[in-house]
N, C-alpha and C. Protein backbone atom coordinates (compact mmCIF):
# COMPACT_ATOMS: atom_id res chain seq x y z
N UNK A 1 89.55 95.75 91.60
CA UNK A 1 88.66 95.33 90.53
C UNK A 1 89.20 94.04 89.91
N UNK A 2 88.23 93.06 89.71
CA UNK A 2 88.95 91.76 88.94
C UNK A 2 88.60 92.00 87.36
N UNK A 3 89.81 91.63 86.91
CA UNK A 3 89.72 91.43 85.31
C UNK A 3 89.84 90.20 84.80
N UNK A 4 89.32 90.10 83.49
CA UNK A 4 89.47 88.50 83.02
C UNK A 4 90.81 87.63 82.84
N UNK A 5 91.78 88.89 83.13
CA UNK A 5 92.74 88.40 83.16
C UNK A 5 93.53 87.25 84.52
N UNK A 6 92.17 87.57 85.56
CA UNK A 6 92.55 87.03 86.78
C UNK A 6 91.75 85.73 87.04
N UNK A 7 91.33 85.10 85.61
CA UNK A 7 90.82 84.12 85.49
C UNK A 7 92.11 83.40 84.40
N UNK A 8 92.54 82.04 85.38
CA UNK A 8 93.13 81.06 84.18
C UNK A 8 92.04 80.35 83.33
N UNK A 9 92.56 80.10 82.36
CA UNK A 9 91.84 79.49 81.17
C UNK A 9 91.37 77.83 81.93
N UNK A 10 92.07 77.51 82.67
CA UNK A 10 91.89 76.09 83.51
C UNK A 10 91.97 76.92 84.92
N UNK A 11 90.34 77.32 85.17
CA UNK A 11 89.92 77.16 86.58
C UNK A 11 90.20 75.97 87.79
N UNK A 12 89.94 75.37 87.30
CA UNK A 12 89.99 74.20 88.42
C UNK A 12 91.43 74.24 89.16
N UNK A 13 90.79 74.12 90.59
CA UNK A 13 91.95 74.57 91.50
C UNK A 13 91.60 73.16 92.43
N UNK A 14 92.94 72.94 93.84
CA UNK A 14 92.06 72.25 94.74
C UNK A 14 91.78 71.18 94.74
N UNK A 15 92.45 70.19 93.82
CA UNK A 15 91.63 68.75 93.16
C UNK A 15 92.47 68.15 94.45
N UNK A 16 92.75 68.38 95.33
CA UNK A 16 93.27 67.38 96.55
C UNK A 16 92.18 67.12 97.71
N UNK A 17 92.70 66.55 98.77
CA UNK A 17 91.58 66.30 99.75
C UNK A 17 90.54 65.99 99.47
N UNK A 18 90.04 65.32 98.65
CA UNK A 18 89.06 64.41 98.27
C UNK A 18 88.04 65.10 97.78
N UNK A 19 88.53 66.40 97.19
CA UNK A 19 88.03 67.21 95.78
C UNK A 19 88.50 66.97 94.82
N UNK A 20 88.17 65.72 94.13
CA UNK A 20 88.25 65.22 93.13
C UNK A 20 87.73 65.69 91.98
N UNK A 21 86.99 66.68 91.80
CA UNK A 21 86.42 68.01 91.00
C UNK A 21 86.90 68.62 90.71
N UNK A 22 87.48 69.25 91.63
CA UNK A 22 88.52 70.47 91.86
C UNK A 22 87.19 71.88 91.94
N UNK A 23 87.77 72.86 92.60
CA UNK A 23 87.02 74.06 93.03
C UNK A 23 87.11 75.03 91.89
N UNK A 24 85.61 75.63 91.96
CA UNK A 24 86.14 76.94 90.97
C UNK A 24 85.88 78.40 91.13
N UNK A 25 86.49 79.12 90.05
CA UNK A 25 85.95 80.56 91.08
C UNK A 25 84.56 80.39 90.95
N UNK A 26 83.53 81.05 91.46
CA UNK A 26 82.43 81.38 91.77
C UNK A 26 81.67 80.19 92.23
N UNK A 27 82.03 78.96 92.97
CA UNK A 27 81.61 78.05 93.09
C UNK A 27 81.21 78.42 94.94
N UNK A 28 79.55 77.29 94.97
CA UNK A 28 79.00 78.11 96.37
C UNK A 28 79.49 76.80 97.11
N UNK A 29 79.81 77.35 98.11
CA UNK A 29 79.67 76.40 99.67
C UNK A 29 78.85 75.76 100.36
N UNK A 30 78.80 74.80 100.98
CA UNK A 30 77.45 75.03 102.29
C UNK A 30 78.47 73.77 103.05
N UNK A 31 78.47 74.69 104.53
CA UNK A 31 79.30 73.81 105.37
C UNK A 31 78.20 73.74 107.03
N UNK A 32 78.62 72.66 107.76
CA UNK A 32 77.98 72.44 108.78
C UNK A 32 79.40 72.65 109.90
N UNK A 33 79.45 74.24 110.06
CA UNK A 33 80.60 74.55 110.43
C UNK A 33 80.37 75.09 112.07
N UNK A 34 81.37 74.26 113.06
CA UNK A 34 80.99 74.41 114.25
C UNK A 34 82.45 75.75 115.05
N UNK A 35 83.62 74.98 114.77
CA UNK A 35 84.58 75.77 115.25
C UNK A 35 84.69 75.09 116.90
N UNK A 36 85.08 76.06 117.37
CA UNK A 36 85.67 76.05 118.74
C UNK A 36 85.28 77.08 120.11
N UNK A 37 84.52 78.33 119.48
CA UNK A 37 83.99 78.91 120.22
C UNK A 37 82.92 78.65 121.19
N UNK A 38 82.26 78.89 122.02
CA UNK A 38 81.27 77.99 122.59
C UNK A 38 79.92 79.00 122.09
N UNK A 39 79.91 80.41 121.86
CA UNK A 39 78.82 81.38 122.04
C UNK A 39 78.66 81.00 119.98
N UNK A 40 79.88 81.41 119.22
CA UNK A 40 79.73 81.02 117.70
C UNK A 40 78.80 79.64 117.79
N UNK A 41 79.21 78.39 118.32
CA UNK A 41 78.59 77.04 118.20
C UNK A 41 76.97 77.37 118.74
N UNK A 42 76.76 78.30 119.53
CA UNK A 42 75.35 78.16 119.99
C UNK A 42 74.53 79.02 118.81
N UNK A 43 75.09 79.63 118.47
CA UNK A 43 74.57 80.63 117.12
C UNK A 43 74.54 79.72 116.22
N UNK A 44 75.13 79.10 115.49
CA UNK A 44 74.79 78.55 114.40
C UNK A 44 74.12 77.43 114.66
N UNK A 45 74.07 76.77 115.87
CA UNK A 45 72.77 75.56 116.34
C UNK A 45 72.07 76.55 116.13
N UNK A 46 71.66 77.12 116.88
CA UNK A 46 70.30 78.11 116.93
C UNK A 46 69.54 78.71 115.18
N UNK A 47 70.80 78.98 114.47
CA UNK A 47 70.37 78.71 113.09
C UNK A 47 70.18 78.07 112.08
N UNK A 48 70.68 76.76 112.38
CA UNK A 48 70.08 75.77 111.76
C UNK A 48 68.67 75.19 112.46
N UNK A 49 68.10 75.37 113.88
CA UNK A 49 67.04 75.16 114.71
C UNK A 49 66.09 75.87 114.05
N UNK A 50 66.06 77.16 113.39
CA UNK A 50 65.30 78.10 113.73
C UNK A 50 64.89 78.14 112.01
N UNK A 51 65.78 77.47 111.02
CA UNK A 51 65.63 77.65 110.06
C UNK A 51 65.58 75.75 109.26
N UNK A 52 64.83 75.08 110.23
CA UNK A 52 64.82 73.44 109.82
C UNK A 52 66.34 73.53 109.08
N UNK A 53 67.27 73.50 108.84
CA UNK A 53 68.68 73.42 108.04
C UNK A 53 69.23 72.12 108.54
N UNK A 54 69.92 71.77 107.95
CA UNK A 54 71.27 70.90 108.09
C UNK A 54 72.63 72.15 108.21
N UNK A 55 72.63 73.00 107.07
CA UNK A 55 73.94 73.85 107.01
C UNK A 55 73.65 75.20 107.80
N UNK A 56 74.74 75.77 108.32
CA UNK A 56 74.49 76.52 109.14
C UNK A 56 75.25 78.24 108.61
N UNK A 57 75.98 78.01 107.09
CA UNK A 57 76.91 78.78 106.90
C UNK A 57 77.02 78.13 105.42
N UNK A 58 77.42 79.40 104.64
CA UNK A 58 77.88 79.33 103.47
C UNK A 58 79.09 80.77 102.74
N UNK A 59 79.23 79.92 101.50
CA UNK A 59 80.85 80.58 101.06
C UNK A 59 80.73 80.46 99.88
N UNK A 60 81.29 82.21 98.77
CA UNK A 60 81.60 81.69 97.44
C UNK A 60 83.20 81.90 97.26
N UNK A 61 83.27 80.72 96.69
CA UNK A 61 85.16 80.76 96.31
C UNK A 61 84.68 81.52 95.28
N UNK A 62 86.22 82.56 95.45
CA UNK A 62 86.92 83.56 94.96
C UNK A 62 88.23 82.63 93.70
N UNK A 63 88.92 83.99 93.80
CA UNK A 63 90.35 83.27 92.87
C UNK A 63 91.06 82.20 93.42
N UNK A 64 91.99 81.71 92.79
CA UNK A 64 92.81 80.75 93.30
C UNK A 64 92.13 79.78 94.36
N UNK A 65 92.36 80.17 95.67
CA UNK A 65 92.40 79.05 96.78
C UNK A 65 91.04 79.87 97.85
N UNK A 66 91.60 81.37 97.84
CA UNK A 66 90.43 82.05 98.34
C UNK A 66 88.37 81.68 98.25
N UNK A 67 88.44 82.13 99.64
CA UNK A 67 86.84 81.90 99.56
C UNK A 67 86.31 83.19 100.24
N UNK A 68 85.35 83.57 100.17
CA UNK A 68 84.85 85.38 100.40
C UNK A 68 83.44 84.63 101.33
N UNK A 69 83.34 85.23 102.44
CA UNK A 69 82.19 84.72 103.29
C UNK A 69 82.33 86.23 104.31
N UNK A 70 80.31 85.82 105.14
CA UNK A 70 80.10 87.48 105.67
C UNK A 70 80.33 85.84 106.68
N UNK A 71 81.39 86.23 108.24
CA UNK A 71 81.47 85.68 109.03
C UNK A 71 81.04 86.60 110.51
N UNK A 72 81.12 86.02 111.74
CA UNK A 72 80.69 87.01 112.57
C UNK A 72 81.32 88.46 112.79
N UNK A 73 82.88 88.42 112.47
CA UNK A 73 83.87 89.34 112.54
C UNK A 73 83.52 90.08 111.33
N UNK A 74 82.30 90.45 109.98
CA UNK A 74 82.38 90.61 108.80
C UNK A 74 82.66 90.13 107.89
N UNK A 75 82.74 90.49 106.52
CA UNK A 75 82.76 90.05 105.15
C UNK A 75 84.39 89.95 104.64
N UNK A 76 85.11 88.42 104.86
CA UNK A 76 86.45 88.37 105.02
C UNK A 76 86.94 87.70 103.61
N UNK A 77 88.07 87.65 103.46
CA UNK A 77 88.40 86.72 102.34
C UNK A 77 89.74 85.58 103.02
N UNK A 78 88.79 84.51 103.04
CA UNK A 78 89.87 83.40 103.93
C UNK A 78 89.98 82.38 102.39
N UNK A 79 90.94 81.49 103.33
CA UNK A 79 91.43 80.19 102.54
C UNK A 79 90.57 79.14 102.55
N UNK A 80 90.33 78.47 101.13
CA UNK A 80 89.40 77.21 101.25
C UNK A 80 90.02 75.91 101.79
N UNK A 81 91.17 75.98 102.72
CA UNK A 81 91.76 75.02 103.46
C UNK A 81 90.87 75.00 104.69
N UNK A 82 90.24 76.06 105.46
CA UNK A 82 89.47 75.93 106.65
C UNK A 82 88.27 75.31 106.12
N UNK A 83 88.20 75.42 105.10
CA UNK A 83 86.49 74.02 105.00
C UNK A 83 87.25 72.58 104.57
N UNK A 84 88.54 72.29 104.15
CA UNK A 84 88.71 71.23 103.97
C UNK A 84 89.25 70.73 104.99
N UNK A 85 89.94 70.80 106.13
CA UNK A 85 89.99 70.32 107.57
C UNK A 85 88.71 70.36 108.19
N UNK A 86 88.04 70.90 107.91
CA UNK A 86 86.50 70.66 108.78
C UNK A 86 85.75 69.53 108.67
N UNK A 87 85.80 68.70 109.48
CA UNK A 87 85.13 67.74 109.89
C UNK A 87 83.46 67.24 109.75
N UNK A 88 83.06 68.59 109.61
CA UNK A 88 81.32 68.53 109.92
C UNK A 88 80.71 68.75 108.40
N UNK A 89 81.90 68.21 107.40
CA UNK A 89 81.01 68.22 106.30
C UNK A 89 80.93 69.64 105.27
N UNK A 90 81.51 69.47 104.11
CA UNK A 90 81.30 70.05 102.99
C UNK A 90 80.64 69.61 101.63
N UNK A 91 79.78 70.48 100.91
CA UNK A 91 79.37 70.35 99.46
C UNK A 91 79.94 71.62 98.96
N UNK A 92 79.75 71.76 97.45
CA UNK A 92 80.38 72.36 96.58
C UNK A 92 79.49 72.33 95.26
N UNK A 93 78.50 73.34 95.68
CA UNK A 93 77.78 73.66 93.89
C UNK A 93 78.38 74.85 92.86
N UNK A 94 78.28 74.15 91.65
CA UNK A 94 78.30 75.12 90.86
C UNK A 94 77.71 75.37 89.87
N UNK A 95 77.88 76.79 89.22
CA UNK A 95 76.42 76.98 88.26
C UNK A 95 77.55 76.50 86.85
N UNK A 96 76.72 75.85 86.09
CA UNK A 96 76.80 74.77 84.75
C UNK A 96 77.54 75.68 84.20
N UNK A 97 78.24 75.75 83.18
CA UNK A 97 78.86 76.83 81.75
C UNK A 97 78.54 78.26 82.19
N UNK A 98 79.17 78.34 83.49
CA UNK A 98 79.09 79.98 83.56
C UNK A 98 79.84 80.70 82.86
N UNK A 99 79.81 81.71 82.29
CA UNK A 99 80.96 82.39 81.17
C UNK A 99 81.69 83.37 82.17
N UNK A 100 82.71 83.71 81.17
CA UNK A 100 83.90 84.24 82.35
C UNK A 100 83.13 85.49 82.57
N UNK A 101 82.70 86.02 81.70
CA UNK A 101 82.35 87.60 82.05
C UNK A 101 81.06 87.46 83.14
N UNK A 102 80.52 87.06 83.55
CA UNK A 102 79.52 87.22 84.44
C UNK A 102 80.48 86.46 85.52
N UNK A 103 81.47 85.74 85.85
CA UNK A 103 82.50 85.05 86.66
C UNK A 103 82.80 86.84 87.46
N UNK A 104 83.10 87.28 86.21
CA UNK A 104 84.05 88.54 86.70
C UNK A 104 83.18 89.53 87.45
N UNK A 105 81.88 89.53 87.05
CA UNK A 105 80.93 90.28 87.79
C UNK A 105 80.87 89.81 89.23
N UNK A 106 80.52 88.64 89.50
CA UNK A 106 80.14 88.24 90.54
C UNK A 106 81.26 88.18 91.44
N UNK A 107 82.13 88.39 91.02
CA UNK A 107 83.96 87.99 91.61
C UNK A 107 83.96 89.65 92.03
N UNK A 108 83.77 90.18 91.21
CA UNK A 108 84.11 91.89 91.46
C UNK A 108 83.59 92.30 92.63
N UNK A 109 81.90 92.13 92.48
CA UNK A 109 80.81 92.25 93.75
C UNK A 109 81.50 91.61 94.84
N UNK A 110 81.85 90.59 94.83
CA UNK A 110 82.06 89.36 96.42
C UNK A 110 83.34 90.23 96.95
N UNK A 111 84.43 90.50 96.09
CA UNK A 111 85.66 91.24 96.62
C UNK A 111 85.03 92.60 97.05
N UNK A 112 84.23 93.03 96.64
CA UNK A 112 83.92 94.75 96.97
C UNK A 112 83.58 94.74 98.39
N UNK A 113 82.64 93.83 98.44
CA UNK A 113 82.10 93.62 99.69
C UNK A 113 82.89 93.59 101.14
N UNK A 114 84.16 93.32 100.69
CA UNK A 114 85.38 92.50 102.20
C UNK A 114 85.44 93.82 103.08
N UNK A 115 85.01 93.62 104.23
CA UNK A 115 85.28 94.55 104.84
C UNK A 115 84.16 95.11 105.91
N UNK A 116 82.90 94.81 105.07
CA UNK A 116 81.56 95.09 105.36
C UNK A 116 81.55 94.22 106.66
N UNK A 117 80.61 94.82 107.79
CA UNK A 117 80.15 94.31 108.87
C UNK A 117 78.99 93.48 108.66
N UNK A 118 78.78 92.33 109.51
CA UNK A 118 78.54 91.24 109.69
C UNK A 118 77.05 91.98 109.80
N UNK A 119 75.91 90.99 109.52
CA UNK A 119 74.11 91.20 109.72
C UNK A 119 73.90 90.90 110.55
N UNK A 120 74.04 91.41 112.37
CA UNK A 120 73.60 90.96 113.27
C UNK A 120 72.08 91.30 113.54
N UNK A 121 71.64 91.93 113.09
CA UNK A 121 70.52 93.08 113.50
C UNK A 121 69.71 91.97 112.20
N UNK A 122 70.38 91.29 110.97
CA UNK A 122 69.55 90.98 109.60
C UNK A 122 68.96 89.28 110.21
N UNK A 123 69.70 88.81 111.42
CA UNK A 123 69.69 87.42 111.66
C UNK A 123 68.22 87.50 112.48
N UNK A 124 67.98 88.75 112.69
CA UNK A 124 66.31 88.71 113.36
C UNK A 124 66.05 88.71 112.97
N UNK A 125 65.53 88.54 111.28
CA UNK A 125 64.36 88.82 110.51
C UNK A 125 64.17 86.85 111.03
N UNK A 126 64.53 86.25 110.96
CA UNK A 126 64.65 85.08 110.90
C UNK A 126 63.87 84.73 111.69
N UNK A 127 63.82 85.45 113.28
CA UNK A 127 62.84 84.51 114.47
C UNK A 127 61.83 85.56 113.87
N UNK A 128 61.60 86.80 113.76
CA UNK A 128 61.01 87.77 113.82
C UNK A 128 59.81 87.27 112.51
N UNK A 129 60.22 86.51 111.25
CA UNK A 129 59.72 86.30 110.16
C UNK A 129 59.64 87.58 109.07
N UNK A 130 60.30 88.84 109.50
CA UNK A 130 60.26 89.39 109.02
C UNK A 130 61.42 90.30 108.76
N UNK A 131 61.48 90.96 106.99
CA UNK A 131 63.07 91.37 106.82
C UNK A 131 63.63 92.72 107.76
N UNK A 132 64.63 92.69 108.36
CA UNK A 132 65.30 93.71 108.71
C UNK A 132 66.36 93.74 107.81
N UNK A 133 65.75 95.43 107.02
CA UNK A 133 67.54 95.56 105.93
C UNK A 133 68.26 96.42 107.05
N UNK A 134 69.41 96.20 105.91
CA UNK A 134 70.66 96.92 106.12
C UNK A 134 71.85 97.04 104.86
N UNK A 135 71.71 97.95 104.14
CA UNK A 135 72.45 97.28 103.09
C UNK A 135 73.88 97.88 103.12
N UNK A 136 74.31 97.61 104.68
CA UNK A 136 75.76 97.61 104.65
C UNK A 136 76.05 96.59 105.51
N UNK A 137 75.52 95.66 105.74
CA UNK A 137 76.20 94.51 106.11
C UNK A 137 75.17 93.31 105.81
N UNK A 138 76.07 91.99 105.96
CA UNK A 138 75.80 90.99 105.40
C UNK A 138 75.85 89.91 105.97
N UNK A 139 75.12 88.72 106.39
CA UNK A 139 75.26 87.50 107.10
C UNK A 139 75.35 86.70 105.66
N UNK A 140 75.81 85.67 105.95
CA UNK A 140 76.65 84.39 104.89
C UNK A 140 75.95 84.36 103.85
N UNK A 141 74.42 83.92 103.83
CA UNK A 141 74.14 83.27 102.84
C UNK A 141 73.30 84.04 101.41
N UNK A 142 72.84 85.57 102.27
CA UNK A 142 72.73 86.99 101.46
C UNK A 142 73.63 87.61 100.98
N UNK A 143 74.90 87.05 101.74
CA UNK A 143 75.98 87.78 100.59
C UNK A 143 76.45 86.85 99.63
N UNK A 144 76.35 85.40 99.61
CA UNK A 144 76.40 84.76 98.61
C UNK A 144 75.31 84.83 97.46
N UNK A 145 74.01 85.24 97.57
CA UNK A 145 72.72 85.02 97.01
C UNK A 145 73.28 86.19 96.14
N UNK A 146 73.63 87.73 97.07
CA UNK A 146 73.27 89.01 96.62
C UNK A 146 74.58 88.70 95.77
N UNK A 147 75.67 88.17 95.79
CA UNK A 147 76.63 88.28 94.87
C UNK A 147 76.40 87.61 92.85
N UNK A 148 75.30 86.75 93.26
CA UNK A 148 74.84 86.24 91.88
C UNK A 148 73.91 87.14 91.48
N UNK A 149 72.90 87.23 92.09
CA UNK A 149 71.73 88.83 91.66
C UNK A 149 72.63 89.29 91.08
N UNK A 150 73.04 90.42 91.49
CA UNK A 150 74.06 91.69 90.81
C UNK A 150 74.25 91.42 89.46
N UNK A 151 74.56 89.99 88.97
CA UNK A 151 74.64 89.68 87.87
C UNK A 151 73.85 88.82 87.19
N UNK A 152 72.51 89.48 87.65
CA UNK A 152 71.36 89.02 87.21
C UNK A 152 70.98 87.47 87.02
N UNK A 153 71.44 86.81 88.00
CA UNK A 153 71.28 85.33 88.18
C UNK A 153 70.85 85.20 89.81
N UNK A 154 69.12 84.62 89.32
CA UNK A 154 68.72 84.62 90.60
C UNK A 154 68.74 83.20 91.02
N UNK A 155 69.14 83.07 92.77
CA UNK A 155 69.19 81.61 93.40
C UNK A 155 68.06 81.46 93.68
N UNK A 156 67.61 82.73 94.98
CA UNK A 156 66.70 82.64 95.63
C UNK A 156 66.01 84.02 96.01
N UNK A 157 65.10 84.44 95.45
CA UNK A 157 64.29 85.56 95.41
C UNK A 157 63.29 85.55 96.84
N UNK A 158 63.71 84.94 97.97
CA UNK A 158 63.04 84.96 99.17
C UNK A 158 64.03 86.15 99.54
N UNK A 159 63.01 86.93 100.66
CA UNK A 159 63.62 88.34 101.18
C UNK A 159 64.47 88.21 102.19
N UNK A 160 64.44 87.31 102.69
CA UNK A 160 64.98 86.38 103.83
C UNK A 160 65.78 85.22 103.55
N UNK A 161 67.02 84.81 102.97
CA UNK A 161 67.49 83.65 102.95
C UNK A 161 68.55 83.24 103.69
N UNK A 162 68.04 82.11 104.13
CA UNK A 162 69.10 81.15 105.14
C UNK A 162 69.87 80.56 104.23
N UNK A 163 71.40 79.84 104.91
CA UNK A 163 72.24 78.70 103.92
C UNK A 163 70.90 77.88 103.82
N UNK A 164 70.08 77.28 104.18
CA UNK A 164 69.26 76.23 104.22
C UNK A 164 68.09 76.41 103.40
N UNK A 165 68.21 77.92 102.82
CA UNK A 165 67.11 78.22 101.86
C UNK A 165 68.00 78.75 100.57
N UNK A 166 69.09 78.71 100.95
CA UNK A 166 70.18 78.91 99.64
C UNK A 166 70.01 77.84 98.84
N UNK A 167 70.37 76.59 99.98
CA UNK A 167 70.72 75.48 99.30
C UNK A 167 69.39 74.63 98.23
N UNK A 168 68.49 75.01 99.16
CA UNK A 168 66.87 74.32 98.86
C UNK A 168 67.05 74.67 97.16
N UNK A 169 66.89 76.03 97.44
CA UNK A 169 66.69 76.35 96.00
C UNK A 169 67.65 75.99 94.74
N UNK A 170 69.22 75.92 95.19
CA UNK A 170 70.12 75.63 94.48
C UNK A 170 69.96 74.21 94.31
N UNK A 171 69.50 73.46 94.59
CA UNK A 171 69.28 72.35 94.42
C UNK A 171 67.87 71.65 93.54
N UNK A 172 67.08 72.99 93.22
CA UNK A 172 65.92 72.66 92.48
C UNK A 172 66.25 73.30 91.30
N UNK A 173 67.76 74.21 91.32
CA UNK A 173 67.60 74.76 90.46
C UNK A 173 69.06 73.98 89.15
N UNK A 174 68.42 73.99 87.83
CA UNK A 174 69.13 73.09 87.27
C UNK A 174 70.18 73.67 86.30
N UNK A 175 70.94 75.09 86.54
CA UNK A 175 71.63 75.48 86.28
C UNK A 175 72.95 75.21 87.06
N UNK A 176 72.26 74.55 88.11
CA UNK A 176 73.53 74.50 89.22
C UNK A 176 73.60 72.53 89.50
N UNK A 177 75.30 72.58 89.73
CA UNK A 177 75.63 70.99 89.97
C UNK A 177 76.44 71.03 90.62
N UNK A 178 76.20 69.97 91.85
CA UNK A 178 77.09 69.56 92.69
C UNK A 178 78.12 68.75 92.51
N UNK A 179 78.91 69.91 92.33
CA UNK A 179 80.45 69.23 92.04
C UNK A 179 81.55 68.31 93.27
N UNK A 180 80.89 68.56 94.33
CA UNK A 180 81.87 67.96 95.28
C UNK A 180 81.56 67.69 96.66
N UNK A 181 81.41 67.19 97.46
CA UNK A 181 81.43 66.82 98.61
C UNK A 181 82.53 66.33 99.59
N UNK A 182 82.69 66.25 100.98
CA UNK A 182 83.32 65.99 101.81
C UNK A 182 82.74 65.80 103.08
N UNK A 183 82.93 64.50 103.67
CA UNK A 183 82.16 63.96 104.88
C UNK A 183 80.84 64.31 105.18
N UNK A 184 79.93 64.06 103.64
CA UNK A 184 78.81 64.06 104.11
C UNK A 184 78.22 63.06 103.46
N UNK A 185 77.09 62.24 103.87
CA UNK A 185 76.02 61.48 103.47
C UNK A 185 75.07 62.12 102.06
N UNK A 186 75.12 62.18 101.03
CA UNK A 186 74.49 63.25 100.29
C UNK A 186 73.53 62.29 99.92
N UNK A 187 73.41 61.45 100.14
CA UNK A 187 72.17 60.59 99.38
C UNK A 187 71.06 60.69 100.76
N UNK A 188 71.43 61.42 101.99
CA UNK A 188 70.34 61.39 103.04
C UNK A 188 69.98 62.85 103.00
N UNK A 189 70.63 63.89 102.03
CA UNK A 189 70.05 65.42 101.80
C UNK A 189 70.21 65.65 100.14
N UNK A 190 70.05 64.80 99.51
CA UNK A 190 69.60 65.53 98.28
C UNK A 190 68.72 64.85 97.64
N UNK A 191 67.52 65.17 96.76
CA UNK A 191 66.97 64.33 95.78
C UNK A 191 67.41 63.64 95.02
N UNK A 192 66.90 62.79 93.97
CA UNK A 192 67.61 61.90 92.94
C UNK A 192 67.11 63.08 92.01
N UNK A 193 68.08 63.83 91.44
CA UNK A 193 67.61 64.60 90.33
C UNK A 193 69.21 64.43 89.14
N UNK A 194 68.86 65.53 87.95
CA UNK A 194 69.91 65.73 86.78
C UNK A 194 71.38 66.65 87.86
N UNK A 195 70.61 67.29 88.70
CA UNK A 195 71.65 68.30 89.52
C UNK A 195 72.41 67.61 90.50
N UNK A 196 71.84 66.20 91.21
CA UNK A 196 73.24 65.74 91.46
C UNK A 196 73.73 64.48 91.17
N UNK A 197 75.19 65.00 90.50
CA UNK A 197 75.81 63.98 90.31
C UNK A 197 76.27 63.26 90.57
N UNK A 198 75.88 62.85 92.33
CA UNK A 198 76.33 61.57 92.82
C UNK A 198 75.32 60.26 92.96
N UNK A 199 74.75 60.88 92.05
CA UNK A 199 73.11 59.59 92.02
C UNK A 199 73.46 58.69 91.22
């Protein structure tokens, strides 16, 4: 269980590697993440194909350095060093004056989750157009969505969401600001709006 005590008073973590922001807990991901596998790389082409995207995968940082993502192996808690060696491009939104106590909600949910098996069976709703539940496992960008719900902060109320329909919405939505980027072009994927601040 996380307590508020597992929040420093100065969140900001991470201000290296050209996170000049610095990361925070509950802050979302969206990476254009390929790896090294050859069958992983055809899956996530295939999901950014299938879902018009640029991003193919998403992540909410956790405490400290940690980031909590549903990956193919399941719902893991890795280091936010594997998106900052990644090459293919990172952003970094976060929602405006979030207060700690809803931090702690959404932190509680994302940790509960580790462990849970991956949505292989949920990634058909996608060609299929239609939802297949399962509410014991999770593909990336429903367990980031479902981790803000819980605490009654909705991203994206589609039954079906891709990183690419995570992001859509997080990006129209003006509670949330893009705090950071890495090797990407953001002026060729975002609007000129108040939400980002690299305009």
């Amino acid at each position: 269980m996380i307590t508020l005590n597992d929040f420093s008073n100065k969140d900001n973590f991470y201000q290296e590697y050209n996170f000049k922001n610095g990361i925070q807990s509950c802050d979302i991901g969206f990476v254009r993440y390929y790896g090294n596998n050859p069958l992983l790389l055809f899956i996530r082409n295939k999901i950014c194909k299938i879902t018009n995207g640029i991003f193919n995968h998403s992540f909410i940082v956790g405490k400290s350095s940690d980031i909590i993502e549903a990956e193919f192996t399941g719902v893991k808690i890795n280091k936010f060093i594997k998106y900052v060696q990644e090459k293919s491009g990172v952003l970094i939104f976060r929602y405006n004056n979030l207060p700690r106590n809803l931090k702690k909600s959404i932190l509680s949910f994302a940790y509960s989750q580790v462990g849970k098996k991956y949505g292989y069976m949920e990634l058909l709703s996608f060609i299929f157009k239609t939802k297949i539940s399962d509410d014991t496992t999770y593909y990336c960008s429903e367990l980031v969505n479902e981790c803000y719900k819980k605490s009654n902060i909705t991203i994206s109320s589609k039954p079906i969401v891709s990183p690419n329909d995570l992001f859509n919405d997080i990006i129209k939505n003006n509670n949330f600001i893009l705090t950071d980027k890495k090797n990407l072009n953001t002026s060729l994927i975002l609007p000129t709006t108040p939400t980002n601040i690299f305009s």
